[in-house]
C-alpha atoms as a PDB file:
ATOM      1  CA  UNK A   1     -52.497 -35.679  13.541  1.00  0.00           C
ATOM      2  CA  UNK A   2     -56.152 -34.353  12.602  1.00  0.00           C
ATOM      3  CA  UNK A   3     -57.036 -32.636   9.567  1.00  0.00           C
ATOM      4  CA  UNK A   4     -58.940 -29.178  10.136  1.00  0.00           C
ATOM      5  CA  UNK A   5     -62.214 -30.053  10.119  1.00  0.00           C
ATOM      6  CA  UNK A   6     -64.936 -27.051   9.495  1.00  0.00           C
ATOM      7  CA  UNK A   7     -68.120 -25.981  10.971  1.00  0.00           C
ATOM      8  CA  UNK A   8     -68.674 -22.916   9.496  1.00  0.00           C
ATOM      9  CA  UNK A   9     -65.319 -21.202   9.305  1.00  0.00           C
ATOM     10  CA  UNK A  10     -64.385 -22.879  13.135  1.00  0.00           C
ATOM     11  CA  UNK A  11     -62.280 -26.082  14.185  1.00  0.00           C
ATOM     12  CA  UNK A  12     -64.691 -28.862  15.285  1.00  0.00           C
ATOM     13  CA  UNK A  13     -64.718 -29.341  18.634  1.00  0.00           C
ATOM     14  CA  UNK A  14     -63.224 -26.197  19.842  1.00  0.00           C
ATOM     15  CA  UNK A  15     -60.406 -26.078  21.936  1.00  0.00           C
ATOM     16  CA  UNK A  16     -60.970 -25.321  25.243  1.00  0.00           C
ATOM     17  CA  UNK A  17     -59.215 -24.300  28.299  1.00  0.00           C
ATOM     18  CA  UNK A  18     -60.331 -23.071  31.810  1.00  0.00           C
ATOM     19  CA  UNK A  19     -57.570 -20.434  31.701  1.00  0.00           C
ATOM     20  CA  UNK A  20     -55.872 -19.010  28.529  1.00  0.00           C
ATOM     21  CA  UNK A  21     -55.667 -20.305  24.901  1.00  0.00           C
ATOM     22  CA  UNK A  22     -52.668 -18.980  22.596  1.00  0.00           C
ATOM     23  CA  UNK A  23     -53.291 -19.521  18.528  1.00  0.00           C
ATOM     24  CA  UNK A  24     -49.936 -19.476  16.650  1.00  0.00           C
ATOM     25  CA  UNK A  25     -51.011 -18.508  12.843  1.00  0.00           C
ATOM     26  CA  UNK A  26     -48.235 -20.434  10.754  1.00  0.00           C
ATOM     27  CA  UNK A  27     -47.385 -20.078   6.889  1.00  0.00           C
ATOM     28  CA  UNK A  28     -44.257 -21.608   5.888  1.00  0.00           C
ATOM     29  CA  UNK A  29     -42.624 -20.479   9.351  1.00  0.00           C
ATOM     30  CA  UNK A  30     -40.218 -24.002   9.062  1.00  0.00           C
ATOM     31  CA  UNK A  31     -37.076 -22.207   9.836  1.00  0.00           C
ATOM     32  CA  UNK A  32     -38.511 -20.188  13.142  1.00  0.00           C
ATOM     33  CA  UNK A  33     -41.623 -22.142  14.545  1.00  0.00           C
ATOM     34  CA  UNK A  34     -39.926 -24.971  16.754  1.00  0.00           C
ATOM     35  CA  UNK A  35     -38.172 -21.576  18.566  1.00  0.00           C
ATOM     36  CA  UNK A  36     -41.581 -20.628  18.570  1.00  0.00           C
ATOM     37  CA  UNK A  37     -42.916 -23.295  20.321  1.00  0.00           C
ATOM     38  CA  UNK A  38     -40.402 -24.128  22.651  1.00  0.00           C
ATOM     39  CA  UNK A  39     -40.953 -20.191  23.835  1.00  0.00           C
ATOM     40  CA  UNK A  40     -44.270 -21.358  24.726  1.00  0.00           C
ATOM     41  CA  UNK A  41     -43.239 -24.339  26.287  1.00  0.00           C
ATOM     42  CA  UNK A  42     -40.866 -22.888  28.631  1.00  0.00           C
ATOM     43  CA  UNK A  43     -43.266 -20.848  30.262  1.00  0.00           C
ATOM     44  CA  UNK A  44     -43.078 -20.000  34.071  1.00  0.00           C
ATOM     45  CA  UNK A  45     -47.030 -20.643  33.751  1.00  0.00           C
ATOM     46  CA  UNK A  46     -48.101 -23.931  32.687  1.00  0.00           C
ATOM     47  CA  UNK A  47     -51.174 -24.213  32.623  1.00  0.00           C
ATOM     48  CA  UNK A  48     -52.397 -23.274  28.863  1.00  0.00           C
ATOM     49  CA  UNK A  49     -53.521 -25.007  25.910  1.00  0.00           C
ATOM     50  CA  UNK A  50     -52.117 -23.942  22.304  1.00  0.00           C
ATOM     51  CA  UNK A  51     -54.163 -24.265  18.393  1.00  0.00           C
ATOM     52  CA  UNK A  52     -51.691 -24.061  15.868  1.00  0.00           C
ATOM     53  CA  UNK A  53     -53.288 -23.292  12.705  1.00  0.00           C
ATOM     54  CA  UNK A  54     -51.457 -24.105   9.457  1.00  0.00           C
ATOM     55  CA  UNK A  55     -52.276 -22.285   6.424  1.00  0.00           C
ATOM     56  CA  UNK A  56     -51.623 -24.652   3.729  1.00  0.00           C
ATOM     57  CA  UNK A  57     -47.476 -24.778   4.324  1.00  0.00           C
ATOM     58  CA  UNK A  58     -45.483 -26.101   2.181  1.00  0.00           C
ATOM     59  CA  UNK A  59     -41.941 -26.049   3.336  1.00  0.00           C
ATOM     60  CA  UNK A  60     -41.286 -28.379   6.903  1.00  0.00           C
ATOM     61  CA  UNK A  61     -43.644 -26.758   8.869  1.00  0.00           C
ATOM     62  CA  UNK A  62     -46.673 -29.398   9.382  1.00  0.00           C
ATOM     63  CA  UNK A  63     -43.248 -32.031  10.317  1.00  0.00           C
ATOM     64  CA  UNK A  64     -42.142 -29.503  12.949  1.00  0.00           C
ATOM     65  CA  UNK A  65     -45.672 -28.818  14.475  1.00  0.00           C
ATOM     66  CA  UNK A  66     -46.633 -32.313  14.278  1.00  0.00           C
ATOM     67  CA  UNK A  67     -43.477 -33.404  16.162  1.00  0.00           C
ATOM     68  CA  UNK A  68     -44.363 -31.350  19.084  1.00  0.00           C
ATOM     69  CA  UNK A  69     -48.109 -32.042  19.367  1.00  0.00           C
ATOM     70  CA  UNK A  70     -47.783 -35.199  19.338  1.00  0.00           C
ATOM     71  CA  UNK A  71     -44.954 -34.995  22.546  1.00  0.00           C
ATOM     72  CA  UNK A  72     -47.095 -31.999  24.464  1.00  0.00           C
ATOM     73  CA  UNK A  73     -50.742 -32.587  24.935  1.00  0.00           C
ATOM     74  CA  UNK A  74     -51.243 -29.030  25.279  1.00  0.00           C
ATOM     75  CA  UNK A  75     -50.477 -28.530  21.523  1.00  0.00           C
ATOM     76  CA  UNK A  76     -53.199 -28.849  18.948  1.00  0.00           C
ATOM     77  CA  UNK A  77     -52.392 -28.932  15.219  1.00  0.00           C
ATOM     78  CA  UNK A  78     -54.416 -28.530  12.568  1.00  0.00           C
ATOM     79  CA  UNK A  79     -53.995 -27.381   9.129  1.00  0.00           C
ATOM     80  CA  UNK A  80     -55.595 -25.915   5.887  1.00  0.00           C
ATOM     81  CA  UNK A  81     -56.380 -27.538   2.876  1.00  0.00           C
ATOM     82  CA  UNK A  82     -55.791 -24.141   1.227  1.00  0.00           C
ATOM     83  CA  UNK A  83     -54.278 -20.527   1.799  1.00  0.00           C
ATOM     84  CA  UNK A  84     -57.163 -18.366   3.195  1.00  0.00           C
ATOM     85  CA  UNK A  85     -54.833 -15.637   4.014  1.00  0.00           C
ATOM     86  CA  UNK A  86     -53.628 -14.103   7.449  1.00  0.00           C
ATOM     87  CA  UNK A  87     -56.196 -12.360   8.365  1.00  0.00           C
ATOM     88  CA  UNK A  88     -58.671 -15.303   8.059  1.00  0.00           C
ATOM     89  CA  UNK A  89     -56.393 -17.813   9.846  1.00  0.00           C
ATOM     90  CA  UNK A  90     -56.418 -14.889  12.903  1.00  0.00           C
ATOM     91  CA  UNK A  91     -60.632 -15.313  12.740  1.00  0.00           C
ATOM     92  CA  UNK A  92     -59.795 -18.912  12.782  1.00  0.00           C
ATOM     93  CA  UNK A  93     -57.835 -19.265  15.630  1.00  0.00           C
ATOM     94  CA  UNK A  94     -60.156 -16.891  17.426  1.00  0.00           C
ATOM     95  CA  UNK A  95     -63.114 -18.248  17.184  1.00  0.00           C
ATOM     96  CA  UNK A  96     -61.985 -21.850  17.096  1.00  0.00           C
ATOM     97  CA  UNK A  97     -60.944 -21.552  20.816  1.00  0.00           C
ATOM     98  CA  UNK A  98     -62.982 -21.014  24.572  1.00  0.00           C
ATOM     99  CA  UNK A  99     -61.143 -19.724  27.337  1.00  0.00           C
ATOM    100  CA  UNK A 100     -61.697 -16.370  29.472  1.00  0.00           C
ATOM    101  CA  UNK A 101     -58.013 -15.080  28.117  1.00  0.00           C
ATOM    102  CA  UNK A 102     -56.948 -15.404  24.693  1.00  0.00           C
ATOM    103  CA  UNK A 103     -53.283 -13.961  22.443  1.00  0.00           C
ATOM    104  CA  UNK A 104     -51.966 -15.028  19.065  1.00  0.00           C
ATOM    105  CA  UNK A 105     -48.286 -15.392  19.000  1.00  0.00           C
ATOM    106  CA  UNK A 106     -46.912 -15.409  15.643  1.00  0.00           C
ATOM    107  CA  UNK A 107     -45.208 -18.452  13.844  1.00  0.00           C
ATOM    108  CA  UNK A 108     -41.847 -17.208  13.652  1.00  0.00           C
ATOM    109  CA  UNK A 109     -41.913 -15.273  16.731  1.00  0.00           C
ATOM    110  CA  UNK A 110     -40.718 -15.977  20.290  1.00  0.00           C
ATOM    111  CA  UNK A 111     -42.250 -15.288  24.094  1.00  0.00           C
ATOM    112  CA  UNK A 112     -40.021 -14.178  27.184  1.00  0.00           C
ATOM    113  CA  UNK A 113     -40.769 -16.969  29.949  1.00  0.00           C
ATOM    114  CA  UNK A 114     -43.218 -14.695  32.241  1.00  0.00           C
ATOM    115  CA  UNK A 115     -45.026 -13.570  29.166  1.00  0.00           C
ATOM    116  CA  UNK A 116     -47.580 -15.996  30.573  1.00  0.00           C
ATOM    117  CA  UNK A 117     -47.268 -15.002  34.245  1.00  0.00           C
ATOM    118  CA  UNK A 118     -46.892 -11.269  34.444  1.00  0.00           C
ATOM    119  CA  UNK A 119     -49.931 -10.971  31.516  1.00  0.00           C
ATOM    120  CA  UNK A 120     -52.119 -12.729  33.320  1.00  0.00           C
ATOM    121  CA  UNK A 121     -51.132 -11.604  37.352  1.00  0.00           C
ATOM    122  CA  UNK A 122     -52.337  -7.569  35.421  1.00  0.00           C
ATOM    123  CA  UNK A 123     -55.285  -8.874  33.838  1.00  0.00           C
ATOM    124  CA  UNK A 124     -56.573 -10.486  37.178  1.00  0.00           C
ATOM    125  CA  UNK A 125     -56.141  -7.660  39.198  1.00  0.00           C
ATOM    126  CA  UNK A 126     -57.699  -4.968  37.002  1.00  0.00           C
ATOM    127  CA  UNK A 127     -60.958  -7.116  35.889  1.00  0.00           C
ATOM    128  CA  UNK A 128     -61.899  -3.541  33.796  1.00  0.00           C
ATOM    129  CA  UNK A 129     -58.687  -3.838  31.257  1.00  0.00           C
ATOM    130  CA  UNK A 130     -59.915  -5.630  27.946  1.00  0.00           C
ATOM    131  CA  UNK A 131     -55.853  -6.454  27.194  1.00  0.00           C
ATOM    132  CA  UNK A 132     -52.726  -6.399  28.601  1.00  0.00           C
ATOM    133  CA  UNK A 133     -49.339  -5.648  26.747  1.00  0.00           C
ATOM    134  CA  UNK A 134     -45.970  -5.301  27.102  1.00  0.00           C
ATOM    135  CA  UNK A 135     -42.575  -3.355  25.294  1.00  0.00           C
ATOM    136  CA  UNK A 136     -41.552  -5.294  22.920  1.00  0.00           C
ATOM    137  CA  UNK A 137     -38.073  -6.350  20.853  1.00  0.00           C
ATOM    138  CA  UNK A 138     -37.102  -7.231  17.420  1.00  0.00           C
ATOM    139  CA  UNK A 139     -34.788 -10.139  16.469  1.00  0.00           C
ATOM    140  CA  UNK A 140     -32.955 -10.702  13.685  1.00  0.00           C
ATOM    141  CA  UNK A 141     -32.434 -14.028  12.210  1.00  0.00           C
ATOM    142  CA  UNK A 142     -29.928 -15.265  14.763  1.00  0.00           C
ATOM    143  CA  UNK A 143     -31.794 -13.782  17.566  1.00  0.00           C
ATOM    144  CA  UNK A 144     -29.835 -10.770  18.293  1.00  0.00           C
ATOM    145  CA  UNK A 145     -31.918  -7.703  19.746  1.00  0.00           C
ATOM    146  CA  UNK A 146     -31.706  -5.021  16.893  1.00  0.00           C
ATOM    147  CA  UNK A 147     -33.958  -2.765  18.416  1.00  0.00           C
ATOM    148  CA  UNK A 148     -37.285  -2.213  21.021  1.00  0.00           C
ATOM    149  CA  UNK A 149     -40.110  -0.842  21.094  1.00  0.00           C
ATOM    150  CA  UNK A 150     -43.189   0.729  22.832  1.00  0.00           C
ATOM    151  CA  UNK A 151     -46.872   1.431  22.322  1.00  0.00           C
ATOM    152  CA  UNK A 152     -47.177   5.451  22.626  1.00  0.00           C
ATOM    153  CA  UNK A 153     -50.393   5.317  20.767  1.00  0.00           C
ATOM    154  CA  UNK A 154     -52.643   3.209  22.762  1.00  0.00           C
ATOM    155  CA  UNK A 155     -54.688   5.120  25.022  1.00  0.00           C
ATOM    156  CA  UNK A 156     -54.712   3.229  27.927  1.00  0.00           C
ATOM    157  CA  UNK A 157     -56.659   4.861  31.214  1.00  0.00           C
ATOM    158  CA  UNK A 158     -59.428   4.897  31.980  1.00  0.00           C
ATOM    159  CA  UNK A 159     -61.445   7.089  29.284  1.00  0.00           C
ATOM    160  CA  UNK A 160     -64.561   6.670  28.077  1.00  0.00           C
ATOM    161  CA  UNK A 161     -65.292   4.193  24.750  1.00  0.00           C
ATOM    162  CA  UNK A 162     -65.595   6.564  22.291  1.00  0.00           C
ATOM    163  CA  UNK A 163     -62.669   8.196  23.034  1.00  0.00           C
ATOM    164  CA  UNK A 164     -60.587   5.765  23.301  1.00  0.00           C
ATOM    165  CA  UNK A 165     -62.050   4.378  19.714  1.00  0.00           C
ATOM    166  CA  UNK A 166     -61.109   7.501  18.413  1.00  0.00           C
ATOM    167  CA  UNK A 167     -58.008   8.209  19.671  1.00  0.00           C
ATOM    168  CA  UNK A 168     -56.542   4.709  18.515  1.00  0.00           C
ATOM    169  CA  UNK A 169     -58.284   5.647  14.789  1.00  0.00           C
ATOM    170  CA  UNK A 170     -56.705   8.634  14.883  1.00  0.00           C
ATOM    171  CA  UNK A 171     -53.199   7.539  15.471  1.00  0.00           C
ATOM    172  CA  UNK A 172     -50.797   5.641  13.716  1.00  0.00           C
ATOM    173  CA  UNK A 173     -50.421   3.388  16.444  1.00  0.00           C
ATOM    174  CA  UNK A 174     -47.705   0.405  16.730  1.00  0.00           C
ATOM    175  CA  UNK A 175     -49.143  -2.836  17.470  1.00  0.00           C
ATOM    176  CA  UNK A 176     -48.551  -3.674  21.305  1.00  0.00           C
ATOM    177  CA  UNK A 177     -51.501  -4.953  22.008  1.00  0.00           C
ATOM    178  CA  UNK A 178     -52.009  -7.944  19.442  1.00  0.00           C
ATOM    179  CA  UNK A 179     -48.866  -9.200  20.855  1.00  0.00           C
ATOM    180  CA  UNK A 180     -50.537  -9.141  24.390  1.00  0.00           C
ATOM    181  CA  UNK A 181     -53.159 -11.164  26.104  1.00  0.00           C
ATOM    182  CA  UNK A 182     -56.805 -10.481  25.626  1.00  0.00           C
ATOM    183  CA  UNK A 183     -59.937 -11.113  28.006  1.00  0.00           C
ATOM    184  CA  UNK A 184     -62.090 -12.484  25.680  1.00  0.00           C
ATOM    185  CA  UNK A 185     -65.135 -11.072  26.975  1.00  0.00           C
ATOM    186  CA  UNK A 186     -63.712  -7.655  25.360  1.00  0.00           C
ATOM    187  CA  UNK A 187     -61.962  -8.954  22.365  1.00  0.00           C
ATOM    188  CA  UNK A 188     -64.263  -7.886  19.722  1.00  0.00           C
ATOM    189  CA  UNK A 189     -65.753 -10.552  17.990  1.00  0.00           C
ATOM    190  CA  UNK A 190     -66.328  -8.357  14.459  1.00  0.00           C
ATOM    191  CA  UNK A 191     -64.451 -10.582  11.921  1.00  0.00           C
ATOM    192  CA  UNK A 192     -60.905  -8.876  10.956  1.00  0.00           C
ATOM    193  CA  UNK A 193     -61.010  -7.565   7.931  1.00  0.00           C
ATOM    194  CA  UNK A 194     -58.800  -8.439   4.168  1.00  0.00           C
ATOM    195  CA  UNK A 195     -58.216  -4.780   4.259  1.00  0.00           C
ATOM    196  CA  UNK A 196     -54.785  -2.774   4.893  1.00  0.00           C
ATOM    197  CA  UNK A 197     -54.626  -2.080   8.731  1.00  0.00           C
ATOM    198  CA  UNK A 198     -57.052  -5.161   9.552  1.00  0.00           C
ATOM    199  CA  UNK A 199     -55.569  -5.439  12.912  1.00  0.00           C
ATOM    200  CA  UNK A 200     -55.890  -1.762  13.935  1.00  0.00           C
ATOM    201  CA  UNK A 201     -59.373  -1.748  13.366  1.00  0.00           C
ATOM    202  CA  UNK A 202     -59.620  -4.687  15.638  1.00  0.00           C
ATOM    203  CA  UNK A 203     -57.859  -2.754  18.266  1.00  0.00           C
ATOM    204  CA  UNK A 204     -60.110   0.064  18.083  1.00  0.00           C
ATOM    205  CA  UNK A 205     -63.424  -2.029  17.868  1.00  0.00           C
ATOM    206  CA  UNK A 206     -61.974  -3.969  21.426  1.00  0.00           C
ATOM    207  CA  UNK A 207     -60.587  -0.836  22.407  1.00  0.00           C
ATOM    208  CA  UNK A 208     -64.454   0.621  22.080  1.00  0.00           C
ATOM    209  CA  UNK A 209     -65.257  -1.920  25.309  1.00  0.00           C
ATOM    210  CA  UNK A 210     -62.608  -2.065  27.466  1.00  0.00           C
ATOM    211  CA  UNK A 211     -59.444  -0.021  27.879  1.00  0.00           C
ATOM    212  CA  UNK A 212     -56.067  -1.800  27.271  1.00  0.00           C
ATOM    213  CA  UNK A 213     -52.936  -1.691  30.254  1.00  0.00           C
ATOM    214  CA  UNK A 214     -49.369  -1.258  29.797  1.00  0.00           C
ATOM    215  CA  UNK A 215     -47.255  -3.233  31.586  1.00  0.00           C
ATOM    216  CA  UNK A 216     -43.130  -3.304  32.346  1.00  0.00           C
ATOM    217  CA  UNK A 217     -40.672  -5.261  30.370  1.00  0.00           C
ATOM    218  CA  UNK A 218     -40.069  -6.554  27.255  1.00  0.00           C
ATOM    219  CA  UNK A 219     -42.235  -9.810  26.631  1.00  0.00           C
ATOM    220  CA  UNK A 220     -43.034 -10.224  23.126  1.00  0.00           C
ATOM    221  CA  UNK A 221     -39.893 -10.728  20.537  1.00  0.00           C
ATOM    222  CA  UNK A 222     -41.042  -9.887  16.903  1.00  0.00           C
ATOM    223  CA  UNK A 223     -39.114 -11.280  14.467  1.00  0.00           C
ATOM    224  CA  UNK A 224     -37.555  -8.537  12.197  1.00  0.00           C
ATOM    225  CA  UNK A 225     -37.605  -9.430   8.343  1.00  0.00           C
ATOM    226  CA  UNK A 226     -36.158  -7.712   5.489  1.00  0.00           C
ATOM    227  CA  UNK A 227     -38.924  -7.119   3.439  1.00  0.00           C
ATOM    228  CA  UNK A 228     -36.614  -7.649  -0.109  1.00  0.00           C
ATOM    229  CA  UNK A 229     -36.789 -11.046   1.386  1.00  0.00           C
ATOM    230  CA  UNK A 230     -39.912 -12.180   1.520  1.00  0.00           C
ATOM    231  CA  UNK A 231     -41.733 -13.870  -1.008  1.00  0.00           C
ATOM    232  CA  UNK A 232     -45.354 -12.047  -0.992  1.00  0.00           C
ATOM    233  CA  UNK A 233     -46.411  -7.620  -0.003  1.00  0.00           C
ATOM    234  CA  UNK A 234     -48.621  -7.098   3.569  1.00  0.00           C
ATOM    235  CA  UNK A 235     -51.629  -7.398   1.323  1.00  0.00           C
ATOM    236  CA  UNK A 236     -50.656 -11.013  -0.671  1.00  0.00           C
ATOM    237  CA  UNK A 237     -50.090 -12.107   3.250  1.00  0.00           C
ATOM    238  CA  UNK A 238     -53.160 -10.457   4.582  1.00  0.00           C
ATOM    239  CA  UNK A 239     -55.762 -12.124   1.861  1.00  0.00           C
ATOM    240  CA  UNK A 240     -53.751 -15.182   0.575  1.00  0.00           C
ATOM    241  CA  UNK A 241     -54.330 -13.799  -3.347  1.00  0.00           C
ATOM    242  CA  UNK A 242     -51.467 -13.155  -5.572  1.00  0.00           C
ATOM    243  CA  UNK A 243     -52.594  -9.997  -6.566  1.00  0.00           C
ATOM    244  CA  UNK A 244     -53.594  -7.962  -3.775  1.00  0.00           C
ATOM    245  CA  UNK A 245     -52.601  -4.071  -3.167  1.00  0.00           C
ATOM    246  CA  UNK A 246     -53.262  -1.635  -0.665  1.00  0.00           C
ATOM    247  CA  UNK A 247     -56.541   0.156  -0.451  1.00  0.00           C
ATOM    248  CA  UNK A 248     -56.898   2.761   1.630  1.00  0.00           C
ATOM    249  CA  UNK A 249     -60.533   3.419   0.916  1.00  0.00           C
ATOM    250  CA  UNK A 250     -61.373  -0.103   1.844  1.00  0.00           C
ATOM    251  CA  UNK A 251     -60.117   0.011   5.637  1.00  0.00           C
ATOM    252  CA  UNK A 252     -62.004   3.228   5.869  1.00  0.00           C
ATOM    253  CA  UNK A 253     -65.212   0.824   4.726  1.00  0.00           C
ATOM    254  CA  UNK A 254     -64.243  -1.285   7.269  1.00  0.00           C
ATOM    255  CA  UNK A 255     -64.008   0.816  10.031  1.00  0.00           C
ATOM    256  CA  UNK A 256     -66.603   2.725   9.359  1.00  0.00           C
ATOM    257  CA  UNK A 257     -68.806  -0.249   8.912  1.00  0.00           C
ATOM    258  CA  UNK A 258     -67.959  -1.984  12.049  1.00  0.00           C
ATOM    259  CA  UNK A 259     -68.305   1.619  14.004  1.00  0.00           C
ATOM    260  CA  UNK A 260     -72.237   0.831  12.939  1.00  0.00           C
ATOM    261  CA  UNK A 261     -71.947  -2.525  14.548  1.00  0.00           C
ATOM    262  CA  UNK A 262     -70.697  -1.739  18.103  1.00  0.00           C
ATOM    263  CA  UNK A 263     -71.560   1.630  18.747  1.00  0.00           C
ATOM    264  CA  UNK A 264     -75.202   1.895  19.891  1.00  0.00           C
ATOM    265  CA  UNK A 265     -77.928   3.833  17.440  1.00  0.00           C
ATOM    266  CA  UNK A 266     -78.463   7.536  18.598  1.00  0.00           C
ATOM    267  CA  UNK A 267     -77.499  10.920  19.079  1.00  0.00           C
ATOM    268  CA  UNK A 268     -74.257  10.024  19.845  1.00  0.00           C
ATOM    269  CA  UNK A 269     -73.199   7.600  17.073  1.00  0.00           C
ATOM    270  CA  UNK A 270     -75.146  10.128  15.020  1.00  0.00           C
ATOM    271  CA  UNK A 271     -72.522  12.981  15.669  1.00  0.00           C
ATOM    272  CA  UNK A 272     -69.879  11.157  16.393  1.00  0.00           C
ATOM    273  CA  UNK A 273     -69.945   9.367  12.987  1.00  0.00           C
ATOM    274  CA  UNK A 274     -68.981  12.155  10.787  1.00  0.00           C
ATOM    275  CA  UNK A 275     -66.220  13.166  13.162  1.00  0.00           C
ATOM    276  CA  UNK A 276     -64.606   9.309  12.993  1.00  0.00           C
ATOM    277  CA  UNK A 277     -64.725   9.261   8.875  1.00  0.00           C
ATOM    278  CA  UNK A 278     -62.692  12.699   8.823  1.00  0.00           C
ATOM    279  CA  UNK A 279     -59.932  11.398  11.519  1.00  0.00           C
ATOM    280  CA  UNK A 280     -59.795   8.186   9.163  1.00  0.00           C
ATOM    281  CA  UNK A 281     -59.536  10.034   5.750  1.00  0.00           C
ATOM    282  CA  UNK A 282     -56.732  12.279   7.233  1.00  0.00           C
ATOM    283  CA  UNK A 283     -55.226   9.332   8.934  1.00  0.00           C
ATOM    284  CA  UNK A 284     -55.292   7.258   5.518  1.00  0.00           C
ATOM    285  CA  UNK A 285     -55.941   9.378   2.700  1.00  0.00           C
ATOM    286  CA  UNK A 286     -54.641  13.508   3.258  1.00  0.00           C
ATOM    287  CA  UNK A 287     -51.872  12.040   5.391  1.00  0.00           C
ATOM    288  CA  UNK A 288     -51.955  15.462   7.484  1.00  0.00           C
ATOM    289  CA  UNK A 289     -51.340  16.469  10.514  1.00  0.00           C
ATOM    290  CA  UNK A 290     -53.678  19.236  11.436  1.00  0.00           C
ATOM    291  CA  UNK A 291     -56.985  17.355  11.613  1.00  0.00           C
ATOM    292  CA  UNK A 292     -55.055  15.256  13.773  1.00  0.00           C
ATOM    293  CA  UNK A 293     -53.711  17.541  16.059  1.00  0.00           C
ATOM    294  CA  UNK A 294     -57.040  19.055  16.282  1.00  0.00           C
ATOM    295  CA  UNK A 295     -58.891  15.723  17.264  1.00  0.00           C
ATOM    296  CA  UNK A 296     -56.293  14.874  19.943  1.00  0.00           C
ATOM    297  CA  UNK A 297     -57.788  18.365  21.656  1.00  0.00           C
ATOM    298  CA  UNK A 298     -60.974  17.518  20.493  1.00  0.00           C
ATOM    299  CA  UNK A 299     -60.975  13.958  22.556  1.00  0.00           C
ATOM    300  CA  UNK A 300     -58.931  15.758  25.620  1.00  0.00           C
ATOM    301  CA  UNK A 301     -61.543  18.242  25.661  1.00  0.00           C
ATOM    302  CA  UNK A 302     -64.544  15.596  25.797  1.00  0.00           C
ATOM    303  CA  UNK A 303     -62.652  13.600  28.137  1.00  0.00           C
ATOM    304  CA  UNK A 304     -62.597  16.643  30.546  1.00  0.00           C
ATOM    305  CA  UNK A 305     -66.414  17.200  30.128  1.00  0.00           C
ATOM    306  CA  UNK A 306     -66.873  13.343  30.820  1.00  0.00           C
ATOM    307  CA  UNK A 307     -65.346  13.578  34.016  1.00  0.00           C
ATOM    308  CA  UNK A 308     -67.558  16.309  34.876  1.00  0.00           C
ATOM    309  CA  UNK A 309     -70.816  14.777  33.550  1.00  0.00           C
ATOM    310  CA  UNK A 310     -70.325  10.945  34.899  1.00  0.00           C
ATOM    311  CA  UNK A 311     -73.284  10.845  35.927  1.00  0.00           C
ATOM    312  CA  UNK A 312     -75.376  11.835  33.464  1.00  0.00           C
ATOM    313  CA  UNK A 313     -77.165   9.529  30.625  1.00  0.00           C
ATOM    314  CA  UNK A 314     -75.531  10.906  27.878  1.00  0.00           C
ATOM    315  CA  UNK A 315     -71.335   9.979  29.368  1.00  0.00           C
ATOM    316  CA  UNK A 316     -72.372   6.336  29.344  1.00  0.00           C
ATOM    317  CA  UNK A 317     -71.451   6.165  25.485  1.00  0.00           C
ATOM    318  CA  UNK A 318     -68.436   8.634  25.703  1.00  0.00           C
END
């Protein structure tokens, strides 16, 4: 099988497909990744093409993966010569495939058959929804259901950007959405950050251009690890290092910094600014509930002047 080869930080050629590409992000996932793949293989939609990016394994996994590429022509593996940490090998897999839908599915997690089908029948009907998602369960180790779960945080109609941004900053959300299926064209292209939280930043940056849908059932299955278990913290995972620790004042840099990025200069990043670093130190730092409270009436109460003022210049960026 090929070795990863770079061009910048991307797999040369990229993989393409005319429909949907799935990147499975895979770290010593031996005892769970064939389940995995097989999820993905057994599919009600077939038409897909899958990257698996290995980060430098070194229990069975490149055997496993190789095994199955080299049976299923949709599989691609490839693998790193080094650990460059989770949130890296996410970038990776982003930006090393082409296709108008994109989702990562998780090494040692697993897909219910219409994951495929029912993601992709909501995302074709609604061409304004940047991402659809699903309930989701938890598995043990033997795959027995130990508990489900939905997405209350995600604001999901159709509200304007900055509210929606602000709502899912705001929030500690759960993490629907990166188990669901993106359209690409909203999927923020910011790189995710080695910061605490990296993915919810994500979700509000793609949240920013396109509002995400809920749909029925339960379609993603999440693995559920004891933590005493595992052999590196969120943070060792998220950046590859040894030493890595939480630091709260560092996803506040990032969000802050990529609210620069995709939020157009003016008046209205100008105020709204201010108003999206005190959400995120209550949210991260103060741990309160007041500010909180307050900016959910805040963004109901902007939401109601939006619909009022649709047609003015100023509710484009709202």
């Amino acid at each position: 099988m090929p070795e990863t080869t770079h061009k910048g930080s991307c797999f040369t050629p990229l993989l393409s497909h005319s429909t949907i590409t799935l990147g499975v992000p895979a770290y010593n996932e031996a005892k769970f990744i064939q389940q995995t793949l097989e999820s993905i293989q057994a599919q009600t939609h077939k038409d897909f093409a899958v990257l698996i990016s290995d980060n430098a394994s070194t229990d069975g996994t490149q055997a496993i993966c190789e095994r199955i590429a080299s049976h299923d022509p949709r599989f691609t593996y490839v693998r790193h010569p080094k650990n460059i940490g989770a949130s890296s090998n996410f970038n990776f897999l982003r930006e090393s495939t082409a296709s108008p839908y994109f989702a990562w599915v998780g090494g040692h997690d697993m897909l219910h058959q219409d994951y495929l089908r029912n993601h992709l029948a909501a995302l074709n009907a609604d061409l304004g929804i940047g991402n659809s998602f699903s309930y989701w369960e938890f598995v043990n180790e033997s795959n027995e259901i130990v508990r489900r779960g939905c997405d209350t945080g995600i604001i999901t109609p159709r509200t304007g950007a900055l509210v929606r941004y602000l709502w899912s900053a705001g929030l500690t959300v759960d993490l629907g959405p990166m188990h669901g299926v993106f359209r690409r064209k909203f999927l923020c292209e910011l790189p995710i950050h080695n910061c605490f939280a990296c993915d919810h930043i994500m979700l509000s940056n793609s949240l920013y251009l396109a509002p995400f849908k809920s749909i029925p059932g339960h379609l993603y299955r999440l693995r559920d690890f004891d933590e005493s278990t595992r052999t590196q913290n969120a943070m060792q995972r998220i950046t590859g290092q040894e030493k890595s620790a939480p630091d709260m004042h560092a996803t506040i840099a990032g969000y802050l910094a990529d609210f620069d990025k995709i939020v157009p200069q003016g008046s209205w990043h100008r105020h709204f600014k201010p108003f999206v670093s005190w959400v995120l130190y209550d949210r991260f730092i103060r741990r309160g509930f007041r500010v909180t409270t307050l900016a959910r009436s805040i963004l109901k109460r902007i939401n109601r002047i939006k619909r009022f003022c649709s047609g003015t210049p100023s509710s484009a960026h709202l």
